[in-house]
N, C-alpha and C. Protein backbone atom coordinates (compact mmCIF):
# COMPACT_ATOMS: atom_id res chain seq x y z
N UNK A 1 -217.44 -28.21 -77.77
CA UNK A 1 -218.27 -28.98 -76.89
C UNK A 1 -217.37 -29.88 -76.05
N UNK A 2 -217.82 -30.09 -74.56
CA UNK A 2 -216.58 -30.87 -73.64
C UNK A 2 -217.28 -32.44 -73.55
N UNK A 3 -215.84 -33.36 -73.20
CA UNK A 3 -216.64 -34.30 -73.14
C UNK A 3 -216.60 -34.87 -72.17
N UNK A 4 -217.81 -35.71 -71.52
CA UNK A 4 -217.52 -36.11 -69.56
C UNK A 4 -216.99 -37.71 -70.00
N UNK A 5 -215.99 -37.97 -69.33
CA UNK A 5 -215.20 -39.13 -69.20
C UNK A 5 -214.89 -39.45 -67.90
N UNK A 6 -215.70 -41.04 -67.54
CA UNK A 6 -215.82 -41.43 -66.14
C UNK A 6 -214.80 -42.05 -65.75
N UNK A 7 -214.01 -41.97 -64.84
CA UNK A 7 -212.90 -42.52 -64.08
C UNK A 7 -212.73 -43.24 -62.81
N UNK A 8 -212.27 -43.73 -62.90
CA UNK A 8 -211.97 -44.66 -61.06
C UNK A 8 -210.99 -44.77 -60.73
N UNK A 9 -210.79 -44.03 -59.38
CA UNK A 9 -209.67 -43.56 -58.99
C UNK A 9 -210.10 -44.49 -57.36
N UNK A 10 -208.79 -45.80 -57.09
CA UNK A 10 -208.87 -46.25 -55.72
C UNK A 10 -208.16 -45.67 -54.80
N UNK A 11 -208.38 -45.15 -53.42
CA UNK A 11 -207.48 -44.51 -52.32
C UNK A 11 -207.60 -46.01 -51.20
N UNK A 12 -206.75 -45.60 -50.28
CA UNK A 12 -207.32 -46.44 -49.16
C UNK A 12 -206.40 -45.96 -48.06
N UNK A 13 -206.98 -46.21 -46.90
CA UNK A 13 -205.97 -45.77 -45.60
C UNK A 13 -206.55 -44.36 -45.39
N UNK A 14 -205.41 -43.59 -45.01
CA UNK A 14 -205.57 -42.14 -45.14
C UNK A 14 -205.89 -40.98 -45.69
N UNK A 15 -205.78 -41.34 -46.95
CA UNK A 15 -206.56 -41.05 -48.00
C UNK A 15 -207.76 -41.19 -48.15
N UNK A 16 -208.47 -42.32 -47.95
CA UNK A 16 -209.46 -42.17 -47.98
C UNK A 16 -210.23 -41.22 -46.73
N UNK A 17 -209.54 -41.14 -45.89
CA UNK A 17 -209.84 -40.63 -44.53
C UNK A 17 -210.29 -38.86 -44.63
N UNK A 18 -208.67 -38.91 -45.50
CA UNK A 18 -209.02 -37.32 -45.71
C UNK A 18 -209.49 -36.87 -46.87
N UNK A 19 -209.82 -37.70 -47.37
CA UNK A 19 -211.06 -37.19 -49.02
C UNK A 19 -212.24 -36.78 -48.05
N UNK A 20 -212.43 -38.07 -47.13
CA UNK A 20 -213.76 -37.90 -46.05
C UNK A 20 -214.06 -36.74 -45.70
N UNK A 21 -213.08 -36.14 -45.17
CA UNK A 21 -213.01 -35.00 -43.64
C UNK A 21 -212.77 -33.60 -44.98
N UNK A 22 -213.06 -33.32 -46.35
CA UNK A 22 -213.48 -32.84 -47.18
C UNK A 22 -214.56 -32.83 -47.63
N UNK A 23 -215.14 -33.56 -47.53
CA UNK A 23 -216.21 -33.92 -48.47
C UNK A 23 -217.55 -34.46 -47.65
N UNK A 24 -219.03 -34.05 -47.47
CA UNK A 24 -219.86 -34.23 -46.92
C UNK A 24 -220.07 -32.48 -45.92
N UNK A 25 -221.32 -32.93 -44.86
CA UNK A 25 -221.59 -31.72 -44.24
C UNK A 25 -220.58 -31.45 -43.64
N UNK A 26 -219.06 -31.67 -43.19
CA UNK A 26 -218.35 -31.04 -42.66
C UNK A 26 -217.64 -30.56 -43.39
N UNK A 27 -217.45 -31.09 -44.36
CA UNK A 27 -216.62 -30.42 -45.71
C UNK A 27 -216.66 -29.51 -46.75
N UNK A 28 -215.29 -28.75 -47.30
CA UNK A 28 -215.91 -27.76 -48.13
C UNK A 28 -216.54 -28.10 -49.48
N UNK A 29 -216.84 -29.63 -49.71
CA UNK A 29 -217.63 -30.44 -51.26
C UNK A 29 -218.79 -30.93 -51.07
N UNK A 30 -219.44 -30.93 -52.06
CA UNK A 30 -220.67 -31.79 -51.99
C UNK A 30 -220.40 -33.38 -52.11
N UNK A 31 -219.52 -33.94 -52.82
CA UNK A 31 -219.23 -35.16 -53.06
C UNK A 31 -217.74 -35.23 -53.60
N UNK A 32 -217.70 -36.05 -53.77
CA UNK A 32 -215.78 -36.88 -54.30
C UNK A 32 -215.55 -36.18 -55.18
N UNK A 33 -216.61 -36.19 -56.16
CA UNK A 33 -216.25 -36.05 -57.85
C UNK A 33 -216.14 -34.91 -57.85
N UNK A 34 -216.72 -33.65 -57.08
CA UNK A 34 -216.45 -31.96 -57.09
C UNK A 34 -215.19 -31.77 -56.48
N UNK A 35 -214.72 -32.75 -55.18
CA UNK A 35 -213.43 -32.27 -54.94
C UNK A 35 -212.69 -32.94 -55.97
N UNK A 36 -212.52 -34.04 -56.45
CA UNK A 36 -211.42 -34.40 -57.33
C UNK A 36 -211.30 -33.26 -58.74
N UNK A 37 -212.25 -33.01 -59.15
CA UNK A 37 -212.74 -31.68 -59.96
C UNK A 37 -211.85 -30.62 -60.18
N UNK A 38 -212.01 -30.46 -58.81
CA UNK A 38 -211.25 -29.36 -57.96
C UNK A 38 -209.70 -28.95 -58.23
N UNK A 39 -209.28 -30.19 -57.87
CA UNK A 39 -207.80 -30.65 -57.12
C UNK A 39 -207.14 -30.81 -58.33
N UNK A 40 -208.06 -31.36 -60.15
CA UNK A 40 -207.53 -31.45 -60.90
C UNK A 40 -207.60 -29.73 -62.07
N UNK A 41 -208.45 -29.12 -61.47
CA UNK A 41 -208.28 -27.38 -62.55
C UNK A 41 -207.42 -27.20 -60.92
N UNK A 42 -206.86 -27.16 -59.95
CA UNK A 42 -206.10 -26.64 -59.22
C UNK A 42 -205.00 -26.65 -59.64
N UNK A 43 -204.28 -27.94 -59.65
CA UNK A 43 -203.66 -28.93 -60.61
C UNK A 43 -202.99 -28.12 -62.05
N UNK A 44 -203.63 -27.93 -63.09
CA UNK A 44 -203.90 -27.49 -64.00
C UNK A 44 -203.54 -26.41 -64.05
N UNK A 45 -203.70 -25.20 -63.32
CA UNK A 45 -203.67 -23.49 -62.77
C UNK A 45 -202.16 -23.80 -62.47
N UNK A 46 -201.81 -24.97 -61.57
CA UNK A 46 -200.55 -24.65 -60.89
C UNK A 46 -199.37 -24.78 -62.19
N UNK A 47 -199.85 -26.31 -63.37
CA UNK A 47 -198.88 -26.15 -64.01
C UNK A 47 -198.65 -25.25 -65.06
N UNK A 48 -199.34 -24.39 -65.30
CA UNK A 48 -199.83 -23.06 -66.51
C UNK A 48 -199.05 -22.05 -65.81
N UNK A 49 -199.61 -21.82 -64.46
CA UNK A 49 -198.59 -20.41 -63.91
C UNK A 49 -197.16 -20.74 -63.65
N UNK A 50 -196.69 -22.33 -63.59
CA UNK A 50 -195.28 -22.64 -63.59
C UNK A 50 -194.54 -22.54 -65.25
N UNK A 51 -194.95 -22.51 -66.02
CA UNK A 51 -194.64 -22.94 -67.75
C UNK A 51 -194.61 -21.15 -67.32
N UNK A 52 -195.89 -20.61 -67.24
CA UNK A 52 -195.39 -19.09 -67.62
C UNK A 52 -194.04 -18.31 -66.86
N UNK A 53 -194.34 -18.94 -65.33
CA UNK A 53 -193.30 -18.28 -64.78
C UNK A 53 -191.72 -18.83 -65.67
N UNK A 54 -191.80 -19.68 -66.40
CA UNK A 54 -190.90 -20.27 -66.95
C UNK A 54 -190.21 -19.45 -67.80
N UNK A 55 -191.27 -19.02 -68.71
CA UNK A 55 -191.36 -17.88 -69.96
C UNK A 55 -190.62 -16.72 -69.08
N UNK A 56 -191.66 -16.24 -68.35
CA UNK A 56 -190.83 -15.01 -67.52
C UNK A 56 -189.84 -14.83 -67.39
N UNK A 57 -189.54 -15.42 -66.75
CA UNK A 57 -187.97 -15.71 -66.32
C UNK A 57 -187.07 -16.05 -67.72
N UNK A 58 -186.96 -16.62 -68.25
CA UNK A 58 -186.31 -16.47 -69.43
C UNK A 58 -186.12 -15.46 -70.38
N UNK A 59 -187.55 -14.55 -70.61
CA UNK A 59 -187.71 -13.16 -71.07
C UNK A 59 -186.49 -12.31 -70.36
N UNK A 60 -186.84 -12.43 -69.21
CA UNK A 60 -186.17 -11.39 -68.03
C UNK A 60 -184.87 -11.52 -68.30
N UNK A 61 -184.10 -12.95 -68.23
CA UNK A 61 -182.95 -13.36 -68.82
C UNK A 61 -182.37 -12.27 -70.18
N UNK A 62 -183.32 -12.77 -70.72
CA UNK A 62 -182.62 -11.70 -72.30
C UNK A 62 -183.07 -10.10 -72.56
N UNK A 63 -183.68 -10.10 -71.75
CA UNK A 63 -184.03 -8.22 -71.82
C UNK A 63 -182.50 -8.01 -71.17
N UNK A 64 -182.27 -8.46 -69.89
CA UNK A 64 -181.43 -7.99 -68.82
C UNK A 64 -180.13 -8.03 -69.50
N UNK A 65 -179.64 -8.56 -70.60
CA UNK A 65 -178.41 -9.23 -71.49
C UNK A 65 -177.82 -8.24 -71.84
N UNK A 66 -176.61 -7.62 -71.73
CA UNK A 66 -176.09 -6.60 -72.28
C UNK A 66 -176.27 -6.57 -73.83
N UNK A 67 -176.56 -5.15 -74.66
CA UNK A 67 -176.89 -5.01 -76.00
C UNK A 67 -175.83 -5.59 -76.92
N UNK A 68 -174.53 -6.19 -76.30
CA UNK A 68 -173.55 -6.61 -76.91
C UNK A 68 -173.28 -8.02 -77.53
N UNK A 69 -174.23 -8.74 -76.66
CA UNK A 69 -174.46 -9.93 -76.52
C UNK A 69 -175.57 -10.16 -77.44
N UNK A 70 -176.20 -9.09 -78.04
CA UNK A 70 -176.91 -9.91 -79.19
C UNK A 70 -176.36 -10.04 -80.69
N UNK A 71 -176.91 -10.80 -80.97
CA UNK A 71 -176.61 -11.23 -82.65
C UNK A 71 -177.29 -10.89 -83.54
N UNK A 72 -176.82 -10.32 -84.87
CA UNK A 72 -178.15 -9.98 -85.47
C UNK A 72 -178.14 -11.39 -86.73
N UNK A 73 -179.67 -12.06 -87.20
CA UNK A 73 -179.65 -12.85 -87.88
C UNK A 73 -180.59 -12.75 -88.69
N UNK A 74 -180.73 -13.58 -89.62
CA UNK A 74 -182.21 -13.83 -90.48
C UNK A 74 -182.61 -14.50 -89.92
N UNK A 75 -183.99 -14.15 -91.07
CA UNK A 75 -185.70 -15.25 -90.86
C UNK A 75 -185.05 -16.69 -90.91
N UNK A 76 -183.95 -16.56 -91.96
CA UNK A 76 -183.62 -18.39 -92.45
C UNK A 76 -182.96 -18.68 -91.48
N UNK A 77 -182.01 -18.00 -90.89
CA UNK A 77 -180.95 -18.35 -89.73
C UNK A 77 -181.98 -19.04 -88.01
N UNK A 78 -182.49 -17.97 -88.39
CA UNK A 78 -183.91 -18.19 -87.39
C UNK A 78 -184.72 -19.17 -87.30
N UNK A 79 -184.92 -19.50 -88.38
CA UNK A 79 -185.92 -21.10 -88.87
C UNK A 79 -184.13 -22.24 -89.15
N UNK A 80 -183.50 -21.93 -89.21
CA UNK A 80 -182.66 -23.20 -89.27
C UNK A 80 -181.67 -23.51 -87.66
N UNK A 81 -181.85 -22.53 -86.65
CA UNK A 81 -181.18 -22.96 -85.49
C UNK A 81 -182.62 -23.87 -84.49
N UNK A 82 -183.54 -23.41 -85.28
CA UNK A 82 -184.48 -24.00 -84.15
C UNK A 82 -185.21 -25.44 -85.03
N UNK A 83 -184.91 -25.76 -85.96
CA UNK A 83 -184.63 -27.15 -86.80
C UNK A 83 -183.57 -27.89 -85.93
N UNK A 84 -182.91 -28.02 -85.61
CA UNK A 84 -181.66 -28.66 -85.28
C UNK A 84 -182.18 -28.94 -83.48
């Protein structure tokens, strides 16, 4: 079950200008709180596909590794380099 937690967030200047020129009949929102909504699962998406591209790229790293370059180890060796 989610839980709604109310926030207050102050802009001023330009910001507030361009929350405006979003939001209402010219805009693509019904109100503040759908674009801030928005901007924060946008937000959210961006830092998930950056962490994965992270993964990726690191995968890619060790596939690409010549077969020479690996080590063979144990479970314990395995659980005690990533302790440290």
């Amino acid at each position: 079950m989610s839980r709604t937690t109310t926030m207050t967030v102050r802009v001023s200047g330009a910001l507030t200008e361009f929350v405006a020129t979003n939001v209402g009949e010219d805009g693509a929102y019904e109100n503040v709180s759908e674009y801030i909504r928005d901007l924060i699962r946008r937000d959210k998406e961006r830092v998930e596909r950056e962490a994965f591209d992270r993964l990726k790229a690191e995968l890619n790293r060790a596939f690409a590794a010549p077969e020479e370059s690996y080590k063979p180890l144990t479970a314990a060796e395995v659980i005690a380099r990533n302790r440290t």
